[in-house]
Every structure is written in structure tokens, then in C-alpha cells.
Protein backbone atom coordinates (compact mmCIF):
# COMPACT_ATOMS: atom_id res chain seq x y z
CA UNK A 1 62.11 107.54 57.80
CA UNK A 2 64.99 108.23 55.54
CA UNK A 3 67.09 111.21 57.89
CA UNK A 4 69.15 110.63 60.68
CA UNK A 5 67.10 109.76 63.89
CA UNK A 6 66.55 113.21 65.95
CA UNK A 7 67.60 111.82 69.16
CA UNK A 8 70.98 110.57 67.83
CA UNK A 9 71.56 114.03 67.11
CA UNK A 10 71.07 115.68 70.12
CA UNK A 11 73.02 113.16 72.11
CA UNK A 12 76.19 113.55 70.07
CA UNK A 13 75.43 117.41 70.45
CA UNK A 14 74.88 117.23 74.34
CA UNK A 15 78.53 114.67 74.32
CA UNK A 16 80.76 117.79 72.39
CA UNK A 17 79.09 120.61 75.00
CA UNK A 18 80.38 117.89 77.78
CA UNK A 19 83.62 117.49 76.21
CA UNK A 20 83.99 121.30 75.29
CA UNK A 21 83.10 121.76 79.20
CA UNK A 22 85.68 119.49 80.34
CA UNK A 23 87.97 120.58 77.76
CA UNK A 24 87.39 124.38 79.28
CA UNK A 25 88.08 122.70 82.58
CA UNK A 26 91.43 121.37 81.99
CA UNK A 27 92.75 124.50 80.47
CA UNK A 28 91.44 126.46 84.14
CA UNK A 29 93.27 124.08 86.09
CA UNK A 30 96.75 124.50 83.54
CA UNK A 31 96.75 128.26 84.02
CA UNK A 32 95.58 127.89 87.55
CA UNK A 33 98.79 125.79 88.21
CA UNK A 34 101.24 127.51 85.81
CA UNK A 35 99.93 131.20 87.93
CA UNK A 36 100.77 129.42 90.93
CA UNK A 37 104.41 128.67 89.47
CA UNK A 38 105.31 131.89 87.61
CA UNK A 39 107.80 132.97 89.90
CA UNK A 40 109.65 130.06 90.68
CA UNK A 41 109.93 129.23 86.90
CA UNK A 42 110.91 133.41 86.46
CA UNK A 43 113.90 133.13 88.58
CA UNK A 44 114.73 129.49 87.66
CA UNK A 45 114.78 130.09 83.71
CA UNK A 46 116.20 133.41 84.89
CA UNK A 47 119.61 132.14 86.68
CA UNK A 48 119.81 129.93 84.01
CA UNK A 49 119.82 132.32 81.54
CA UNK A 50 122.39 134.36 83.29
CA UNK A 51 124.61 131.28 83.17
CA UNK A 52 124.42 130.64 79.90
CA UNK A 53 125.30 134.28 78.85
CA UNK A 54 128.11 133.66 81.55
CA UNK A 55 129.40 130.55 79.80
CA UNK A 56 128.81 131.78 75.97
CA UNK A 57 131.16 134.78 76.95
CA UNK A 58 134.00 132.61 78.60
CA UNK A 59 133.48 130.55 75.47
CA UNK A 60 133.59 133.26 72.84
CA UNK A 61 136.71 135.04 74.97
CA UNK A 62 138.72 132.15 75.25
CA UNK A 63 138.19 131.49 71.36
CA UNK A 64 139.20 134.81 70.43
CA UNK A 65 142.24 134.80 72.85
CA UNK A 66 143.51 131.42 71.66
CA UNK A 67 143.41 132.39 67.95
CA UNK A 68 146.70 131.79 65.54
């Protein structure tokens, strides 16, 4: 026999549906534990936000203020 043995085949096609599967898995469990964090990281990336714009206008006041 000259083709590629039959059973070869179907054993690297059962280990991609395994690793698609676990694959799947691991990107449930990421958005599972991201969901579960949403609102902490809203008001965390929110205050800092807030501070930055706080700082960049102190910044951009003091630099126009302070000009020749």
C-alpha cells in the first residue's frame, strides 16, 4: 500500500477535535473569569482614567501658565 495508513488518519483527526475541545474549554473559563471581574476592572480602569485626565490638565495648565 502506497497511501497514508487509514488509522493514522483518524487518530490525528480525533487529537485536533480533542485539542479544538480543550481549546473551546479554556476560552469558557477566560470569559467565565473576566465576567466575574468586569466591575472591579470598570471602576479600577475607571478612577484611573479620571486621574489621568486630572493630571494631563494640571500638566497642560501649568504649561500654559508658565509660558514666556
Amino acid at each position: 500500500m502506497t497511501g497514508p495508513d487509514p488509522g493514522r488518519w483518524i487518530d490525528r483527526m480525533i487529537g485536533w477535535c480533542f485539542g479544538i475541545l480543550l481549546a473551546v474549554i479554556a476560552l469558557y473559563c477566560a470569559v467565565a473569569l473576566i465576567e466575574s471581574m468586569l466591575p472591579t476592572l470598570i471602576i479600577i480602569i475607571g478612577a484611573l482614567a479620571i486621574g489621568a485626565l486630572i493630571v494631563g490638565a494640571i500638566v497642560v495648565i501649568r504649561t500654559w501658565c508658565n509660558r514666556w
